[in-house]
C-alpha atoms as a PDB file:
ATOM      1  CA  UNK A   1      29.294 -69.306 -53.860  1.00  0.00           C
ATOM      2  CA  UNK A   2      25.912 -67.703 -54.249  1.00  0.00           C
ATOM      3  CA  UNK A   3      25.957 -63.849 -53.344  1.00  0.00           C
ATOM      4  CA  UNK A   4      27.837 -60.834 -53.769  1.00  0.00           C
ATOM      5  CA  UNK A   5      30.977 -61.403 -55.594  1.00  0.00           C
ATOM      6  CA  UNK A   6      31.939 -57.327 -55.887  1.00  0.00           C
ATOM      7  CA  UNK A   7      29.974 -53.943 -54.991  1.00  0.00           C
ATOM      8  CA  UNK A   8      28.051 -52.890 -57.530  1.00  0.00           C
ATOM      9  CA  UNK A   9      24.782 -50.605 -57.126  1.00  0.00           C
ATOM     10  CA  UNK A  10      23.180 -49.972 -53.980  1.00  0.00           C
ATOM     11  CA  UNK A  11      19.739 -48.613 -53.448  1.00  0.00           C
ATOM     12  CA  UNK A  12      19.178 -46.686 -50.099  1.00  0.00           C
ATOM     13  CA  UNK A  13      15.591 -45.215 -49.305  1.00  0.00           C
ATOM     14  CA  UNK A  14      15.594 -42.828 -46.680  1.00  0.00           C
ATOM     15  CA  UNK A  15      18.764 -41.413 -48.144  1.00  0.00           C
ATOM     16  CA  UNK A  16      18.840 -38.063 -46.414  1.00  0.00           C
ATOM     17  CA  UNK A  17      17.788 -39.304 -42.784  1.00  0.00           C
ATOM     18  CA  UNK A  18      20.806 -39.497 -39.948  1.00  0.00           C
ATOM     19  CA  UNK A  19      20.721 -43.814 -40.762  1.00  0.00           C
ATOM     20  CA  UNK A  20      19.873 -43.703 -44.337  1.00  0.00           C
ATOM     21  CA  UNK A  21      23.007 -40.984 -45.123  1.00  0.00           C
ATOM     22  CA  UNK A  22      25.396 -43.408 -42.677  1.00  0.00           C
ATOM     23  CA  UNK A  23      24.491 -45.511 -44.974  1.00  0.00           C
ATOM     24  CA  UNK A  24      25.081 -44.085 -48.542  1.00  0.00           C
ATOM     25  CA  UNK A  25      28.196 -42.946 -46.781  1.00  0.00           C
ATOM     26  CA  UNK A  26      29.691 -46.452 -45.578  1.00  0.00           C
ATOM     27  CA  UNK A  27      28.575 -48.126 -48.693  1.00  0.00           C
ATOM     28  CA  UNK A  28      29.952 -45.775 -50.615  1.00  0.00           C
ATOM     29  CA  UNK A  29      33.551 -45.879 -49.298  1.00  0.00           C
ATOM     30  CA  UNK A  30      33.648 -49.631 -49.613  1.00  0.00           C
ATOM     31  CA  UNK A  31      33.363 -49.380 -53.415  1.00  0.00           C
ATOM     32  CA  UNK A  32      29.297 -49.214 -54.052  1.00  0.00           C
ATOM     33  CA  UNK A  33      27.438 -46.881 -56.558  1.00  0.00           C
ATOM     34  CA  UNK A  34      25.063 -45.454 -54.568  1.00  0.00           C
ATOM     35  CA  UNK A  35      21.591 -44.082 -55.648  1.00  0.00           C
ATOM     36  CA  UNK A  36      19.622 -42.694 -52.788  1.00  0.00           C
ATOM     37  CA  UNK A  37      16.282 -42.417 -52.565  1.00  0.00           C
ATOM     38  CA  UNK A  38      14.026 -39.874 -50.418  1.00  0.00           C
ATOM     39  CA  UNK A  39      11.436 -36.907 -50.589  1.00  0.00           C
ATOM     40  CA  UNK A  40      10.975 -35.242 -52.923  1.00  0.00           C
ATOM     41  CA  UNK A  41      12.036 -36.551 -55.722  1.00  0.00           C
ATOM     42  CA  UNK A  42      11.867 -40.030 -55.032  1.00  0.00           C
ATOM     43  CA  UNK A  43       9.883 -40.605 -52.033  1.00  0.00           C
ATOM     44  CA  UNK A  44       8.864 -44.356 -51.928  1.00  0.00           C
ATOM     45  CA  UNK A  45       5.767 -43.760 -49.160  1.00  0.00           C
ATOM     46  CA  UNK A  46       3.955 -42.831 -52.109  1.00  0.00           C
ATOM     47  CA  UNK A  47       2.225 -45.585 -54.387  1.00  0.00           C
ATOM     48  CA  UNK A  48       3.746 -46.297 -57.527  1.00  0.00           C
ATOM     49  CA  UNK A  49       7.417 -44.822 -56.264  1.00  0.00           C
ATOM     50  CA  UNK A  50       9.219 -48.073 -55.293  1.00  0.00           C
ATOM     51  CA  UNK A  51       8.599 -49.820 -58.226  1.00  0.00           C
ATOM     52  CA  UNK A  52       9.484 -47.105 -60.944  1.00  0.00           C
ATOM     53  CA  UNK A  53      13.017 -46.640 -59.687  1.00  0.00           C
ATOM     54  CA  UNK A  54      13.969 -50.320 -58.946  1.00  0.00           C
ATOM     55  CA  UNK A  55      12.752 -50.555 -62.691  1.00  0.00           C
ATOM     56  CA  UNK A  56      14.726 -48.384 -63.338  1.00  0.00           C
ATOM     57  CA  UNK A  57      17.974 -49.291 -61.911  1.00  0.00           C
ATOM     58  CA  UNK A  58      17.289 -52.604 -63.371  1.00  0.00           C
ATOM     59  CA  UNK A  59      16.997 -51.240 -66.936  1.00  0.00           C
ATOM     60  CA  UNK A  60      20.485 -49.084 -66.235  1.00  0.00           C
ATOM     61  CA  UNK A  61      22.507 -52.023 -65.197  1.00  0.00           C
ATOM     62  CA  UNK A  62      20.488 -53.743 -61.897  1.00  0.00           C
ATOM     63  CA  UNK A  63      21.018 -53.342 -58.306  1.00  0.00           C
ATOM     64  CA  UNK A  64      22.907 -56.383 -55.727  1.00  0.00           C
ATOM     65  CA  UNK A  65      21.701 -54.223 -52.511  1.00  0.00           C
ATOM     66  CA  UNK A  66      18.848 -52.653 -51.234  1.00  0.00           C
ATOM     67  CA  UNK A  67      18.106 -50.924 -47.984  1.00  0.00           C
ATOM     68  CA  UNK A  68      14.882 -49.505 -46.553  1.00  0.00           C
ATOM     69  CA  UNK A  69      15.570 -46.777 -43.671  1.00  0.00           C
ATOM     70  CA  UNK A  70      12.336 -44.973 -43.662  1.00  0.00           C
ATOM     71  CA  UNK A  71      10.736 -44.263 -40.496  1.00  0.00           C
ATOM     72  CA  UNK A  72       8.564 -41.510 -39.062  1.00  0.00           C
ATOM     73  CA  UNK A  73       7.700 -40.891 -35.017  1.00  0.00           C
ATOM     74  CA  UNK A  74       3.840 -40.819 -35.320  1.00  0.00           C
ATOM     75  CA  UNK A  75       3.635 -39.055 -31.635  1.00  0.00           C
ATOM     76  CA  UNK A  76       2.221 -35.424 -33.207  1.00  0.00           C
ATOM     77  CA  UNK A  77      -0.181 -37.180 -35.067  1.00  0.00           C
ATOM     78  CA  UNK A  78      -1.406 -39.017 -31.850  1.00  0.00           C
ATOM     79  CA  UNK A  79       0.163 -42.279 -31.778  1.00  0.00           C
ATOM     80  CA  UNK A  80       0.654 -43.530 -27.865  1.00  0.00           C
ATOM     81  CA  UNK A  81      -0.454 -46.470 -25.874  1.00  0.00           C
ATOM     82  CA  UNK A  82      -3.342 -48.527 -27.670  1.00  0.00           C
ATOM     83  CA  UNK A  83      -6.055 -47.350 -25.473  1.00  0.00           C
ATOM     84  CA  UNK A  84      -5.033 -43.372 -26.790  1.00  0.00           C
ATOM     85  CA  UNK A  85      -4.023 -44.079 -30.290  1.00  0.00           C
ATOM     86  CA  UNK A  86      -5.953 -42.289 -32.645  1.00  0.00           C
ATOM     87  CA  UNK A  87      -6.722 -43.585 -36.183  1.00  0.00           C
ATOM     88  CA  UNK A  88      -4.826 -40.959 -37.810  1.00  0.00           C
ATOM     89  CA  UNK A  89      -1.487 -41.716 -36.092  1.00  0.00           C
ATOM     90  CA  UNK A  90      -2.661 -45.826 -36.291  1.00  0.00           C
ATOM     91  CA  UNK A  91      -3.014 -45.293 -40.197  1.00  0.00           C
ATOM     92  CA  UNK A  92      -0.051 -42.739 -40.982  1.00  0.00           C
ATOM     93  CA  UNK A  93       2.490 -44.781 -39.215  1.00  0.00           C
ATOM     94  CA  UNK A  94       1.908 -47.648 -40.629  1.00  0.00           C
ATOM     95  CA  UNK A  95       1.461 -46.179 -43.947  1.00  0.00           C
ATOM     96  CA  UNK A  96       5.096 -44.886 -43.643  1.00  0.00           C
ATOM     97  CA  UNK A  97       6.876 -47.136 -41.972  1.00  0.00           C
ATOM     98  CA  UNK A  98       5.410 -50.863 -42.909  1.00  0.00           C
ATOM     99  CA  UNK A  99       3.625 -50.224 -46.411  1.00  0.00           C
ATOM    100  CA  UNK A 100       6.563 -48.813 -48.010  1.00  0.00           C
ATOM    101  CA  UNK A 101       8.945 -51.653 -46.637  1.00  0.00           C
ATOM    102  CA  UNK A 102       6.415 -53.804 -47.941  1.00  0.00           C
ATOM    103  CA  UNK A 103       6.458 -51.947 -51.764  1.00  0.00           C
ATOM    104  CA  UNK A 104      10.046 -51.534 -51.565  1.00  0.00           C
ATOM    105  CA  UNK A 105      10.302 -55.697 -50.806  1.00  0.00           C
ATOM    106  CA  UNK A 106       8.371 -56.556 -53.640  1.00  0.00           C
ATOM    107  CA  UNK A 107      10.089 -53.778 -56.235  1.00  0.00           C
ATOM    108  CA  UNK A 108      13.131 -55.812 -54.886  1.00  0.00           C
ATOM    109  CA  UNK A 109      11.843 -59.347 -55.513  1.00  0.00           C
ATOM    110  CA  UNK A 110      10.849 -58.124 -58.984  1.00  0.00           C
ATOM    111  CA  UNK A 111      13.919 -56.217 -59.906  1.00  0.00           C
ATOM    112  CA  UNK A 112      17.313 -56.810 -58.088  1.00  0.00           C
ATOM    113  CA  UNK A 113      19.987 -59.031 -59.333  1.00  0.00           C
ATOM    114  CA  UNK A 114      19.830 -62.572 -58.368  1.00  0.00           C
ATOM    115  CA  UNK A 115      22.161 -62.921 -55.349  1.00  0.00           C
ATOM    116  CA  UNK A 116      21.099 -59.382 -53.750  1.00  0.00           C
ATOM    117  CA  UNK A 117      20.933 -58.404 -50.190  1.00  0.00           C
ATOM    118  CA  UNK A 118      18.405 -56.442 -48.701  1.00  0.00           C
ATOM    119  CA  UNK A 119      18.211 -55.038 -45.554  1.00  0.00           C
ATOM    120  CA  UNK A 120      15.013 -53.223 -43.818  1.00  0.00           C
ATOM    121  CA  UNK A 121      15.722 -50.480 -40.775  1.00  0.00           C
ATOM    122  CA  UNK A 122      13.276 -52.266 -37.411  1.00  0.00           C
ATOM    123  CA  UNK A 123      13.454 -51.264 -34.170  1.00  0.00           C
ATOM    124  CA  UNK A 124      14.664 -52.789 -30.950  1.00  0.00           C
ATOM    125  CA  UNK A 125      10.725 -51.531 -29.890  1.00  0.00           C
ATOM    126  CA  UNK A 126       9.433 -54.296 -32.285  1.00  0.00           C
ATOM    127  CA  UNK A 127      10.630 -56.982 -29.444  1.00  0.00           C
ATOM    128  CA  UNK A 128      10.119 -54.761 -25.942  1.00  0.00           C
ATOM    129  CA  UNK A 129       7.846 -53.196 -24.006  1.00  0.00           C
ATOM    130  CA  UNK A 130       8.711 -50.080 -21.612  1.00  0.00           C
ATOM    131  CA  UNK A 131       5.983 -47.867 -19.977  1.00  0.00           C
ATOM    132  CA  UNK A 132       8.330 -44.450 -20.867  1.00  0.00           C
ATOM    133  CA  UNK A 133       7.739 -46.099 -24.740  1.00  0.00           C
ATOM    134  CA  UNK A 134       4.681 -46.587 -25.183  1.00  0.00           C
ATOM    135  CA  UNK A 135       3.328 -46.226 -29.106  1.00  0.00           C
ATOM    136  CA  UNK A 136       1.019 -48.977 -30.478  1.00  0.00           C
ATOM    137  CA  UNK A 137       1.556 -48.161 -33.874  1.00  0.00           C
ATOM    138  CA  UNK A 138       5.481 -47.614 -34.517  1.00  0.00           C
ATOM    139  CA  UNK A 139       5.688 -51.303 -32.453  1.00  0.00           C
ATOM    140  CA  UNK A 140       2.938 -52.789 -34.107  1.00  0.00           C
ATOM    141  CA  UNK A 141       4.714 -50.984 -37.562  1.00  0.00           C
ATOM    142  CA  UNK A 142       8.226 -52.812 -36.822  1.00  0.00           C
ATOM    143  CA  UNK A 143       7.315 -55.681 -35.417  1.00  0.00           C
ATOM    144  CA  UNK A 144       5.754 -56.096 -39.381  1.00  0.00           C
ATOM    145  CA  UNK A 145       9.073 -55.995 -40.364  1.00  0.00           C
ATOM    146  CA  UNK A 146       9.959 -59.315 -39.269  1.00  0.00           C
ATOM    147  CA  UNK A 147       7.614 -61.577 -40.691  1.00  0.00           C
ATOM    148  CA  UNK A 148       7.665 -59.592 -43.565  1.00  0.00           C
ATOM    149  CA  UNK A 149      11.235 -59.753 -44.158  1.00  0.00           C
ATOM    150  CA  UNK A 150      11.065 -64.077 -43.118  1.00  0.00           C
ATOM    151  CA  UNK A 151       8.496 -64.036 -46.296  1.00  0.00           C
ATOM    152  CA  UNK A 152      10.512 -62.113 -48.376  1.00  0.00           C
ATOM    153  CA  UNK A 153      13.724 -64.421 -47.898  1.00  0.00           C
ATOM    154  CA  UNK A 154      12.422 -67.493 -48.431  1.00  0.00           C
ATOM    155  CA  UNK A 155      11.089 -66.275 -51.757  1.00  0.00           C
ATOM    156  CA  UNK A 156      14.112 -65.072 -52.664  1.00  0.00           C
ATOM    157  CA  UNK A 157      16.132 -67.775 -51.256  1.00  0.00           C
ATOM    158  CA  UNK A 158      15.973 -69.846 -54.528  1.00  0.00           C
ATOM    159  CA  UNK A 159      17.673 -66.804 -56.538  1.00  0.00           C
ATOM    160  CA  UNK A 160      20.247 -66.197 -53.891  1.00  0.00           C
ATOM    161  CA  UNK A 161      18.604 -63.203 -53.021  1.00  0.00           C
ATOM    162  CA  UNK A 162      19.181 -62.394 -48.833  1.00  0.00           C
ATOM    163  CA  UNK A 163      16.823 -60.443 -47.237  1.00  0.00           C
ATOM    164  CA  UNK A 164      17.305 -59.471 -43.377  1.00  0.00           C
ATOM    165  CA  UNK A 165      16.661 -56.750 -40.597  1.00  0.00           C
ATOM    166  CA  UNK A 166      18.628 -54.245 -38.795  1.00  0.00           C
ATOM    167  CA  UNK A 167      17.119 -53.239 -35.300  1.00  0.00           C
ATOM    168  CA  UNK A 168      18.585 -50.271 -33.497  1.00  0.00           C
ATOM    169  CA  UNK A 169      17.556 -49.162 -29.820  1.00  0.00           C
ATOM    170  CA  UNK A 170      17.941 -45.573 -29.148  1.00  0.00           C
ATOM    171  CA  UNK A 171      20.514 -43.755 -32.120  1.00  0.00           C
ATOM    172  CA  UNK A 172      21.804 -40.204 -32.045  1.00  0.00           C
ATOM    173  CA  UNK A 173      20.469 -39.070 -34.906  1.00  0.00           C
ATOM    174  CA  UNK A 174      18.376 -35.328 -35.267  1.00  0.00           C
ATOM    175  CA  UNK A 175      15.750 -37.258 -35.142  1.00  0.00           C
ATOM    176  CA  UNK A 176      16.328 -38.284 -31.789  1.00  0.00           C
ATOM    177  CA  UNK A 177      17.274 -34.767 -30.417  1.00  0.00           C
ATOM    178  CA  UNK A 178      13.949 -34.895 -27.908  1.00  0.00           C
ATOM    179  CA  UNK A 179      15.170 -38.622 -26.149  1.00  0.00           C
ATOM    180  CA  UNK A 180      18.892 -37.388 -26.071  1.00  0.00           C
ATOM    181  CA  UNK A 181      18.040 -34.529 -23.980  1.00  0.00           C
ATOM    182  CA  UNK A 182      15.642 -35.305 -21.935  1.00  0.00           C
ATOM    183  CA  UNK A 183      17.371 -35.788 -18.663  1.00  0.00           C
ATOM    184  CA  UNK A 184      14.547 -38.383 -17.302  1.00  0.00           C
ATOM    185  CA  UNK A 185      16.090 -40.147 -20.445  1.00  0.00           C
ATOM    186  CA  UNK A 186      19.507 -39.818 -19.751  1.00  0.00           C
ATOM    187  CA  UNK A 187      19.704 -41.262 -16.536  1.00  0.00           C
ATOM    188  CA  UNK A 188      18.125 -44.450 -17.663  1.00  0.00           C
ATOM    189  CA  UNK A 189      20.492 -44.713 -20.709  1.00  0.00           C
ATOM    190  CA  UNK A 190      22.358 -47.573 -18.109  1.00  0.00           C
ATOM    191  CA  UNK A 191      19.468 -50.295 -17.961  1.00  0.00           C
ATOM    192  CA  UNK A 192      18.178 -49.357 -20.747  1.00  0.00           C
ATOM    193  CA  UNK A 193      21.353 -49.793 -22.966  1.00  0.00           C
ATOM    194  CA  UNK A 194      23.488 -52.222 -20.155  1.00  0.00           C
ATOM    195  CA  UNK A 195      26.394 -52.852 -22.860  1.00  0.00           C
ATOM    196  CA  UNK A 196      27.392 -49.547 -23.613  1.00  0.00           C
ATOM    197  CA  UNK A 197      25.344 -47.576 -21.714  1.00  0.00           C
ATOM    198  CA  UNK A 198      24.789 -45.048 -24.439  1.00  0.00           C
ATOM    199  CA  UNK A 199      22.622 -44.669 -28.028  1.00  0.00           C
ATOM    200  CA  UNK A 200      24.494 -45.927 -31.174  1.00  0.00           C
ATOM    201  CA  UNK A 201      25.444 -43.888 -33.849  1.00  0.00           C
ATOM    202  CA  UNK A 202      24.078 -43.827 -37.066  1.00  0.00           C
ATOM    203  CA  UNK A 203      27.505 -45.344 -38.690  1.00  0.00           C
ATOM    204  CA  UNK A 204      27.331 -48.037 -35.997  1.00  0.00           C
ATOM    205  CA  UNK A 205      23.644 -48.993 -37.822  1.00  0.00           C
ATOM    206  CA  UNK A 206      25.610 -48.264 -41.076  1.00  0.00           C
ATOM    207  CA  UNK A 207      28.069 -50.875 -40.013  1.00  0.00           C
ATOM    208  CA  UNK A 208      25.977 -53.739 -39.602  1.00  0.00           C
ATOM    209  CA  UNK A 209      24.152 -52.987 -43.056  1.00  0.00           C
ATOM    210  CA  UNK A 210      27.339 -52.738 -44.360  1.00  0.00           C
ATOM    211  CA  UNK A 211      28.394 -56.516 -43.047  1.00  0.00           C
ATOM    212  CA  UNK A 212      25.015 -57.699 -45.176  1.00  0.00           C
ATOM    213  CA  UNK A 213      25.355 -56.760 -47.952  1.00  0.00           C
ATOM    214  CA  UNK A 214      28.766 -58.058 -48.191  1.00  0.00           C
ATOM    215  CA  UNK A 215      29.995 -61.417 -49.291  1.00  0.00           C
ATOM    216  CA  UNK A 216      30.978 -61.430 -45.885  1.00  0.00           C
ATOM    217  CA  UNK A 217      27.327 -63.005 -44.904  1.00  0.00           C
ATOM    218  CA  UNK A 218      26.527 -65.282 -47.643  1.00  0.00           C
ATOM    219  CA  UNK A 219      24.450 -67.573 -45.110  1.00  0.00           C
ATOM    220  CA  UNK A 220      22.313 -65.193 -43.207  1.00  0.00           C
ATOM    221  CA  UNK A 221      19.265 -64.344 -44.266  1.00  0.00           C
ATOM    222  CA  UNK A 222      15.918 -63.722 -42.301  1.00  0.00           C
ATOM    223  CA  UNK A 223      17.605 -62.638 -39.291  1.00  0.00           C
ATOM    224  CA  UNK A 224      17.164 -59.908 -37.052  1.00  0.00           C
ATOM    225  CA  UNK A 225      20.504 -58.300 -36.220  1.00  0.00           C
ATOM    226  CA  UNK A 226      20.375 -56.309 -32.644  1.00  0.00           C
ATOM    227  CA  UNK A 227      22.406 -53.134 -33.088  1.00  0.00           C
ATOM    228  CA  UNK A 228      20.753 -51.515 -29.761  1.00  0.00           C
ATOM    229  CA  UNK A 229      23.719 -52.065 -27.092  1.00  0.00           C
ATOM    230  CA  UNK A 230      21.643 -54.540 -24.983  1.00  0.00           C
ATOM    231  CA  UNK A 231      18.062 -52.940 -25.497  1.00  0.00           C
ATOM    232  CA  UNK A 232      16.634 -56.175 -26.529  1.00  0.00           C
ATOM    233  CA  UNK A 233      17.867 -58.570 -23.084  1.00  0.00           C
ATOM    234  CA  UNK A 234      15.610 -56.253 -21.056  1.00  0.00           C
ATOM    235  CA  UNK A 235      12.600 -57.965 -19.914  1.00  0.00           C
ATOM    236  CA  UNK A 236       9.290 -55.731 -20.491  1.00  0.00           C
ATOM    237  CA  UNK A 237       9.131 -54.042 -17.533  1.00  0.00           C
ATOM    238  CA  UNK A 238       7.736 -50.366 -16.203  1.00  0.00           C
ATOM    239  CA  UNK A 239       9.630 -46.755 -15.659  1.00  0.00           C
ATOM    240  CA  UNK A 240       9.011 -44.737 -12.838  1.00  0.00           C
ATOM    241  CA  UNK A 241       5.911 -43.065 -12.597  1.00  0.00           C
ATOM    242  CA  UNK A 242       7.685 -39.201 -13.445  1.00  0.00           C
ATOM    243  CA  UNK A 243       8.781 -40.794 -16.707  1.00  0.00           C
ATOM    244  CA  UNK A 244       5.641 -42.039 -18.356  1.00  0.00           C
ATOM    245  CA  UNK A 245       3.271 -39.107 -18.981  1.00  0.00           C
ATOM    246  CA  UNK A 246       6.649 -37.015 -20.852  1.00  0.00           C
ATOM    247  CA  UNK A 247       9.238 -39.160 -22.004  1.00  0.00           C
ATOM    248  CA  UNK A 248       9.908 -39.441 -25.631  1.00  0.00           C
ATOM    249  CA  UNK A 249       9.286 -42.472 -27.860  1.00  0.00           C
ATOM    250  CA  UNK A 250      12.715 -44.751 -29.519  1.00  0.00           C
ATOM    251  CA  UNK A 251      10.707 -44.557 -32.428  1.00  0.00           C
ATOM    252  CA  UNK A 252      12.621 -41.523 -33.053  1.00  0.00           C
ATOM    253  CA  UNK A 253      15.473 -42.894 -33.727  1.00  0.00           C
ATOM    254  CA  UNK A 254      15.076 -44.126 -37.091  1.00  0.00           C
ATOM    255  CA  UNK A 255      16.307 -41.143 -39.387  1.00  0.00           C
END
C-alpha cells in the first residue's frame, strides 16, 4: 500500500500557536519526531525559510508529514469587509497566511519522502459568509488554500504523496480570547456551531491532522475536512444589526 507505513519525522510550522502546539503534541505521543517550526528562528513567512529547513530535514533523514498552521487575524492592520479593506491588511494577510502555505507546499513537493502527507490549517470562513465576520482578506487568504492544496495533490499523487486541508470554525485558542468573550458572540455559539454548540479545541484540530497523516487515510487526498461543529451547513446569511459594527472575526482562531 502506498503511504505511511510507521511515524517517522513530522514537520509542524506554526509550532508555538494554540493549533500548531496541539499538534506537535498529538503527533508526538503517537510515535513522531517532531521538528517545529515558528518565529524566530525558523519563521517560514519569510522568503527563503521554507525551503532551507525541508532541505534540511531531507539531508538528516527526510520527513513523511508536513503541516502548515500559520495564520494571523489581519483586523489591526485594517482588514474588514471589501469595501473597507485597506491594502496593508489586503497584502499582509495574504502574505502570511496564503504565500507561506504556498512556499511551504512546494519545499514539500521538493523535499518530503515519497508517500508523505501534508496537511494545511483553512478556515470554515473560506466556505461562509456572516455579516458579524466580515474580512475580505483572511476569506479570500483560505479560500486559496483549497485550490492550492487540489494542485498540490495531484502533483504529488504519482509519488504517493497526500496533500489535504483541515478547516476549523471558531477554536479556543489565545488567539481567540476576543470571540470567546464577547457575549454578542456567545449567544450565537448555537446557530453558529448547531452540532456542538461550542468552539473546538485545539486537540480536536490536532485530531483530525493526526487521522492524515496516518496510514489510517491512505485514499484521501485533496479534501477539505470540516472540524467546525456544523459551521460550514449554515447558509450565508446576516447577524443582527448590534453584532456587525463590534464582533470579532473567526479568523482568530487559527493559532
Amino acid at each position: 500500500m502506498t503511504g505511511l507505513a510507521a511515524p517517522g519525522t513530522a514537520w509542524v510550522v506554526g509550532a508555538d500557536g494554540g493549533i500548531g502546539r496541539a499538534c506537535v503534541d498529538r503527533l508526538g505521543a503517537g510515535g513522531w519526531r517532531v521538528h517545529g517550526s515558528d518565529r524566530p528562528d525558523e519563521d517560514v513567512t519569510a522568503l527563503g525559510t521554507a525551503e532551507s529547513v525541508a532541505g534540511r530535514l531531507a539531508a538528516e533523514g527526510g520527513f513523511r508529514a508536513a503541516v502548515h498552521t500559520i495564520g494571523m487575524s489581519g483586523r489591526r492592520l485594517g482588514d474588514g469587509p471589501v469595501g473597507q479593506c485597506t491594502d496593508e491588511g489586503w497584502d499582509e494577510v495574504l502574505r502570511v497566511d496564503l504565500t507561506s502555505a504556498f512556499r511551504f507546499l512546494r519545499a514539500c513537493l521538493r523535499h518530503a519522502e515519497d508517500g508523505a502527507s501534508i496537511v494545511l490549517i483553512g478556515s470554515a470562513l473560506a466556505s461562509s459568509l456572516d455579516e458579524s465576520f466580515l474580512t475580505a482578506a483572511y476569506r479570500v487568504a483560505k479560500a486559496g488554500l483549497v485550490p492550492l492544496a487540489e494542485a498540490a495533490a495531484f502533483e504529488g499523487a504519482g509519488r504517493g504523496i497526500r496533500v489535504n486541508v483541515v478547516a476549523p470554525g471558531l477554536v479556543d485558542t489565545p488567539m481567540a480570547r476576543r470571540a470567546l468573550t464577547d457575549p454578542a458572540i456567545r449567544t450565537r455559539f448555537p446557530s453558529l456551531m448547531p452540532l456542538t454548540r461550542r468552539p473546538a479545541s485545539a486537540e480536536e484540530v490536532a485530531a483530525a491532522v493526526a487521522w492524515l497523516t496516518s496510514p489510517d487515510a491512505p485514499q484521501t487526498t485533496a479534501a477539505v475536512i470540516p472540524v467546525d461543529g456544523g459551521w460550514h451547513l449554515r447558509a450565508s446569511s446576516p447577524a443582527p444589526e448590534a453584532q456587525q459594527a463590534s464582533s470579532p472575526t473567526p479568523e482568530e482562531h487559527d493559532r
